[in-house]
Protein backbone atom coordinates (compact mmCIF):
# COMPACT_ATOMS: atom_id res chain seq x y z
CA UNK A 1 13.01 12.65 1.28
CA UNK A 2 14.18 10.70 4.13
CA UNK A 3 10.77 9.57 5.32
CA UNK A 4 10.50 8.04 1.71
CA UNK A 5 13.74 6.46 1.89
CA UNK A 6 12.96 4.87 4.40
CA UNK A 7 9.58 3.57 3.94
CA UNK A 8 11.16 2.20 0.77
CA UNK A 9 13.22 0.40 2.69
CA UNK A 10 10.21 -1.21 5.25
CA UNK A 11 8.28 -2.29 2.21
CA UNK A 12 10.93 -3.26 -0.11
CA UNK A 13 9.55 -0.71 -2.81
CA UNK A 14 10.68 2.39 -4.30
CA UNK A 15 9.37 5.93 -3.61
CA UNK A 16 10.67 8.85 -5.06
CA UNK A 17 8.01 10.72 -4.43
CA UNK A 18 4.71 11.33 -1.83
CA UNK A 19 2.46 10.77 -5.20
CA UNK A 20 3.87 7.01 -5.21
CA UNK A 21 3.78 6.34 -2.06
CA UNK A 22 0.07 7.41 -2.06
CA UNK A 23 -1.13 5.15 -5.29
CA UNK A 24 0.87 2.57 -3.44
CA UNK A 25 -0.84 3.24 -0.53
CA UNK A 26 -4.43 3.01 -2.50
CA UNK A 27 -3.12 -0.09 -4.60
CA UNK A 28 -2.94 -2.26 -0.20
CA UNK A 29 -6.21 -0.57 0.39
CA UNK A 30 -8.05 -2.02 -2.09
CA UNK A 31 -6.67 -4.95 -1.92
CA UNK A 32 -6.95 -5.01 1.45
CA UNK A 33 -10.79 -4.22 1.25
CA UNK A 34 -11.46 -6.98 -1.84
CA UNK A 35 -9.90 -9.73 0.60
CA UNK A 36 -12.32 -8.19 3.12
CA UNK A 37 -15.16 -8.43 0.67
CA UNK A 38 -14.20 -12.54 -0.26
CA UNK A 39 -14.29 -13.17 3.81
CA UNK A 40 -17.80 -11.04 4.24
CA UNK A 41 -19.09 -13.18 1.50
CA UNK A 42 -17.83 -16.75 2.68
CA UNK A 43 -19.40 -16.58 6.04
């Protein structure tokens, strides 16, 4: 509980539970990997 405290506080979100922080945690990967995608294609 106080790991998820706390990593609410480093990304300015709430988590009350590991489930959200994992869909969070999918939501920056894909959006990580669909900026990714937009840099393959512009080179």
């Amino acid at each position: 509980e106080r790991i998820l405290h706390n990593l609410s506080i480093l990304f300015e979100r709430t988590f009350a539970t590991a489930q959200e922080l994992n869909r969070y945690r999918r939501e920056v990967t894909a959006r990580t990997n669909r900026v990714a995608d937009g840099m393959v294609d512009a080179i």
